[in-house]
C-alpha atoms as a PDB file:
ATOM      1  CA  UNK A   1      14.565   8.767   0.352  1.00  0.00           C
ATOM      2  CA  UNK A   2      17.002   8.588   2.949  1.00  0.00           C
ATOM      3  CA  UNK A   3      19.988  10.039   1.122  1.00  0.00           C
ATOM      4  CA  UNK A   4      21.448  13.856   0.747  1.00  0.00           C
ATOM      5  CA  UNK A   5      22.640  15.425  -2.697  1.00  0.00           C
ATOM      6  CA  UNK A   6      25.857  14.525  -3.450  1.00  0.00           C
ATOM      7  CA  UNK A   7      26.553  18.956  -3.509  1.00  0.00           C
ATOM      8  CA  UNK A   8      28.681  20.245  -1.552  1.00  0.00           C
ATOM      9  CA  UNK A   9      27.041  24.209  -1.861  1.00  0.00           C
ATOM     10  CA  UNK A  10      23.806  22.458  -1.443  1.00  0.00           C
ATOM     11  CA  UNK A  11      24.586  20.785   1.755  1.00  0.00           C
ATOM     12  CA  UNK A  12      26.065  23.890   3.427  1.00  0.00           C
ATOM     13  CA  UNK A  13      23.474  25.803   2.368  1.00  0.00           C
ATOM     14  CA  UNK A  14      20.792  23.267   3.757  1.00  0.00           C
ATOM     15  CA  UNK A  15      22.406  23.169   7.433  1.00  0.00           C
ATOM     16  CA  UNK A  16      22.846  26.822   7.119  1.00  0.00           C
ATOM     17  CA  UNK A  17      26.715  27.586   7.911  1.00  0.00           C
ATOM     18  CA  UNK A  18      29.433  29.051   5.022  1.00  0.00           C
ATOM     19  CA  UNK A  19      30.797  26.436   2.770  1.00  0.00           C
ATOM     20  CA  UNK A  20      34.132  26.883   3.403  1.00  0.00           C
ATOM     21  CA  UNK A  21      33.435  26.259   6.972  1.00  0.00           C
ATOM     22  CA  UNK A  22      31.694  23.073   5.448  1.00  0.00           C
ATOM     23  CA  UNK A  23      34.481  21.879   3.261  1.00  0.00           C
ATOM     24  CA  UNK A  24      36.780  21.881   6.308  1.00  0.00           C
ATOM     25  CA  UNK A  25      34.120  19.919   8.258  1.00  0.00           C
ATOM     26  CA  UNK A  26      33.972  17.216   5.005  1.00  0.00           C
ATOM     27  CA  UNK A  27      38.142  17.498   5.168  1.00  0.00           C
ATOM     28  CA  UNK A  28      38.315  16.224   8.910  1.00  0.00           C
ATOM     29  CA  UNK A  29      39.401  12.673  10.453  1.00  0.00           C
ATOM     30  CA  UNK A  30      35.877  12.065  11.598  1.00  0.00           C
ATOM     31  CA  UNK A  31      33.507  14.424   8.967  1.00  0.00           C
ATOM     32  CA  UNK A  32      30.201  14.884   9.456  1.00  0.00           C
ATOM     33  CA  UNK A  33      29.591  12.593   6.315  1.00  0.00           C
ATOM     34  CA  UNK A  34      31.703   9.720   8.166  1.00  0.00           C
ATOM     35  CA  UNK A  35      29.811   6.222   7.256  1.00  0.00           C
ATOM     36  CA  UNK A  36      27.987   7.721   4.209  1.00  0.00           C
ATOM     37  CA  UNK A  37      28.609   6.588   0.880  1.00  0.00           C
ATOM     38  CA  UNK A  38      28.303   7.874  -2.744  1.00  0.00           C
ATOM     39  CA  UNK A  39      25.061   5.821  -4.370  1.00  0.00           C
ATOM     40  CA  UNK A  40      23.542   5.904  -7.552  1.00  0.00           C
ATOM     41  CA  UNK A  41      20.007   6.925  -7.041  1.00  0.00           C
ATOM     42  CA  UNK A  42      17.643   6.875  -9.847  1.00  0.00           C
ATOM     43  CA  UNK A  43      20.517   8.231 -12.258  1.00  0.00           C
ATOM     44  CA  UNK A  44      21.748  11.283  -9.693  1.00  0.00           C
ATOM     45  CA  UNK A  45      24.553  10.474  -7.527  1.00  0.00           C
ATOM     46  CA  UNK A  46      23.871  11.138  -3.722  1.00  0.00           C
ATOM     47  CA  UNK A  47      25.315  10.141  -0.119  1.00  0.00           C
ATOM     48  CA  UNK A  48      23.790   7.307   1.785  1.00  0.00           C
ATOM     49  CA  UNK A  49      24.103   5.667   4.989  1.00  0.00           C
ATOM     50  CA  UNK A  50      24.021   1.853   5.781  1.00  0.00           C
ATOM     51  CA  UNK A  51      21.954   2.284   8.816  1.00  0.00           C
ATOM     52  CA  UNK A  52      19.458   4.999   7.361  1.00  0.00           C
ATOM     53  CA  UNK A  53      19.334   2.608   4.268  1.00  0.00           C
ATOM     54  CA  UNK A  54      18.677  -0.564   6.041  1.00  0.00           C
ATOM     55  CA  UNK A  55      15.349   1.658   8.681  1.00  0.00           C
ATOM     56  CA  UNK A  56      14.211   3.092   5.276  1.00  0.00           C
ATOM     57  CA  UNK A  57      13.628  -0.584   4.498  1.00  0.00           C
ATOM     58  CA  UNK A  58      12.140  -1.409   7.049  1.00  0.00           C
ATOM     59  CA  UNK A  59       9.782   1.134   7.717  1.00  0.00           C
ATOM     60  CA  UNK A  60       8.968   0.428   4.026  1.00  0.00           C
ATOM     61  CA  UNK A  61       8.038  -3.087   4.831  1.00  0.00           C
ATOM     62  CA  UNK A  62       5.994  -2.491   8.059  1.00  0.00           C
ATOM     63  CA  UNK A  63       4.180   0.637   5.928  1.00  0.00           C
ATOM     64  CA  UNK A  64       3.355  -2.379   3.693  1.00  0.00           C
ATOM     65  CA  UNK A  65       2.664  -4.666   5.762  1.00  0.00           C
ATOM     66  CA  UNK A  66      -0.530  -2.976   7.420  1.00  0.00           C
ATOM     67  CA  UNK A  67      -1.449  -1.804   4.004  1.00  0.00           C
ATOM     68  CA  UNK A  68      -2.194  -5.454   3.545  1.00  0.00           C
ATOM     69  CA  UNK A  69      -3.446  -6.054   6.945  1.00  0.00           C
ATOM     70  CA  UNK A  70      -6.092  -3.417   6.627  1.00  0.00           C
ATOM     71  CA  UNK A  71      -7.107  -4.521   2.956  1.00  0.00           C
ATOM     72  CA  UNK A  72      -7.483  -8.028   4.230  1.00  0.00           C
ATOM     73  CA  UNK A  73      -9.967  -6.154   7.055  1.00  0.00           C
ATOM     74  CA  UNK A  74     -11.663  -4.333   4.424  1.00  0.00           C
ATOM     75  CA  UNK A  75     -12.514  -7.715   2.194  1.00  0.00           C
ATOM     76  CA  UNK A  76     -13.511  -9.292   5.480  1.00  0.00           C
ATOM     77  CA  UNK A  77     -15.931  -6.626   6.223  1.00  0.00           C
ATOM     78  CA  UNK A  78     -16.909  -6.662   3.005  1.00  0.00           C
ATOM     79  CA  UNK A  79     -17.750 -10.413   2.736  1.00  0.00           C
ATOM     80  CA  UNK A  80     -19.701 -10.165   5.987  1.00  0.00           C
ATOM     81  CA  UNK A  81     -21.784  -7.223   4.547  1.00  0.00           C
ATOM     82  CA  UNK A  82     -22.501  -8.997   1.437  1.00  0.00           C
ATOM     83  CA  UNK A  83     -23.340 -12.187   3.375  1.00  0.00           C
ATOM     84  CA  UNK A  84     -25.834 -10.359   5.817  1.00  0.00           C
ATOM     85  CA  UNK A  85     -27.344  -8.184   2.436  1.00  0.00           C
ATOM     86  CA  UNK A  86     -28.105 -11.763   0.611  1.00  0.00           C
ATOM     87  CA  UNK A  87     -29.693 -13.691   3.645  1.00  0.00           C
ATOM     88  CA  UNK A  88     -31.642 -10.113   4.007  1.00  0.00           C
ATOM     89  CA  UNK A  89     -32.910 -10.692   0.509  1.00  0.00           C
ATOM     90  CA  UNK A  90     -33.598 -14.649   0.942  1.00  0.00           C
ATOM     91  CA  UNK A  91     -31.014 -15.768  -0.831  1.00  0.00           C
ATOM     92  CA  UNK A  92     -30.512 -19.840   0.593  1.00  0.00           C
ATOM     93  CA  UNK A  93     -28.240 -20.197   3.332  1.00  0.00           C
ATOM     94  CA  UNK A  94     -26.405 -22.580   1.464  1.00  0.00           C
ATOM     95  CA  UNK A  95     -24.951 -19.685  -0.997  1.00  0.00           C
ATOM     96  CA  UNK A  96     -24.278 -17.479   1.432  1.00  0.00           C
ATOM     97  CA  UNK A  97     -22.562 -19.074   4.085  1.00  0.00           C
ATOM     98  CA  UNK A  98     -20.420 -20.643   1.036  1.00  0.00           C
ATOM     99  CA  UNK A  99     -17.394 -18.008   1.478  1.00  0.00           C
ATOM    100  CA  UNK A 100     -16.250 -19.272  -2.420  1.00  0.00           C
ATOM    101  CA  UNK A 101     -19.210 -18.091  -3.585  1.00  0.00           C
ATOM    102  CA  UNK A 102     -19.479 -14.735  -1.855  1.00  0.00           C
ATOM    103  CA  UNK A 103     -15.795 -14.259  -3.184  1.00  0.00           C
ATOM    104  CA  UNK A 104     -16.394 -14.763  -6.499  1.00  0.00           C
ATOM    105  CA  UNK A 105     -19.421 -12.513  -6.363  1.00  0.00           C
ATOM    106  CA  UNK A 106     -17.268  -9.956  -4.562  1.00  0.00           C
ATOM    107  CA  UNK A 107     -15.799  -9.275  -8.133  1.00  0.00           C
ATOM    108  CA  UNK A 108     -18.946  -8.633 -10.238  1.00  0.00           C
ATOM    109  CA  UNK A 109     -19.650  -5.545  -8.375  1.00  0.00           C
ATOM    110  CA  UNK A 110     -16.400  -3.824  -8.627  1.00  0.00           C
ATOM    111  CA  UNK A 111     -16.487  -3.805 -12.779  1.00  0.00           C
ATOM    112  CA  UNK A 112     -20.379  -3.733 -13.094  1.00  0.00           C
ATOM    113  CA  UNK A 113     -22.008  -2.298 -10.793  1.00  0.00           C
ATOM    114  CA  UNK A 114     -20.355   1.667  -9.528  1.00  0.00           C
ATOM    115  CA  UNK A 115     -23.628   2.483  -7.896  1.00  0.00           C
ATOM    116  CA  UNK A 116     -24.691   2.156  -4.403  1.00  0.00           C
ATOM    117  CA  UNK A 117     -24.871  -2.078  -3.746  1.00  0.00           C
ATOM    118  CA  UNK A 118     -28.565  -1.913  -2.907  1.00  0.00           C
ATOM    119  CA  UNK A 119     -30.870  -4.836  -3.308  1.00  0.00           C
ATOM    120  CA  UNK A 120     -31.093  -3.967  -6.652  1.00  0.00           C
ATOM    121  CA  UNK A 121     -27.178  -4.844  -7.130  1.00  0.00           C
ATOM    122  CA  UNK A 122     -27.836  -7.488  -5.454  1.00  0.00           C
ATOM    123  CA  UNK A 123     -30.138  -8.994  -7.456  1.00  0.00           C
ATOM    124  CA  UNK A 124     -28.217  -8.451 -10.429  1.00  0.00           C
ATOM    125  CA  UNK A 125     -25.115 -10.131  -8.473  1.00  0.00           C
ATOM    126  CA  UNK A 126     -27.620 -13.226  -8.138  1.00  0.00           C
ATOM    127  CA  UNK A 127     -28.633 -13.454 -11.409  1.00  0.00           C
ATOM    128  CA  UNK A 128     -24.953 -13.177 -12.446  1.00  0.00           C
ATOM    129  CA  UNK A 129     -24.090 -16.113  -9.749  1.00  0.00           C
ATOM    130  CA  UNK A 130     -27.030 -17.895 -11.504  1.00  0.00           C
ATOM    131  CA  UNK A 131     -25.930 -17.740 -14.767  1.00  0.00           C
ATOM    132  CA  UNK A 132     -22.117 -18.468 -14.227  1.00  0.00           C
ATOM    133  CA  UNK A 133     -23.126 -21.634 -12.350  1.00  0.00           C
ATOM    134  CA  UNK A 134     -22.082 -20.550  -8.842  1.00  0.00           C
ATOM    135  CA  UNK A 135     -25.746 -20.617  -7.655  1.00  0.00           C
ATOM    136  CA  UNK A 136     -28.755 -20.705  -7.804  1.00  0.00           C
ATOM    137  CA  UNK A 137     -31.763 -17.320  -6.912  1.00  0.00           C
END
């Protein structure tokens, strides 16, 4: 991303003018190429630009950067569902207000349980708490 093929017929043909026209453009004191540089890209050699190079990056780590920000929403929501599902079943406040608890329960239902997380889940989450010492039904 953010670099051209390193071809000159490709590049003429791409912004659509004769490449002879585009080999005298390349052969000029300031080409249109001027800044670029030849890179190494995943074994094919292509032209690059500092600046493109460095808001590739960047965008990159902003893209990633809400990625995380919206998974962090997404456990959050998902805590507060399971905490509101297990007081709705009686489970003792103690458990689940205890957010170590409700994290370590988040897992169970992710490689056991691919149903809807009904009371029924739920249960079975408790009895897995139970047994693994994290609390008690």
């Amino acid at each position: 991303m953010g670099t051209f093929p390193a071809d000159d017929v490709l590049l003429a043909w791409l912004i659509r003018i004769d490449l002879a026209v585009w080999q005298d453009l390349r052969r000029a004191a300031i080409s249109p190429l001027n800044g670029w540089y030849m890179d190494d890209c995943e074994g094919e050699v292509r032209w690059a630009h500092p600046v493109v190079q460095e808001m590739l990056i960047e965008t990159q780590s902003r893209a990633e950067s809400r990625r995380l920000s919206n998974e962090e929403r997404a456990v959050q929501r998902q805590i507060k569902w399971r905490r509101a599902a297990l007081a709705e079943i009686g489970v003792d406040t103690a458990i689940h207000t205890n957010r170590l608890v409700v994290e370590a329960m988040d897992e169970w239902p992710e490689v056991n349980w691919k149903k809807r997380r009904n009371t029924l889940a739920h249960s079975r989450l408790l009895k897995w708490a139970f047994l693994d010492g994290l609390g008690r039904p």
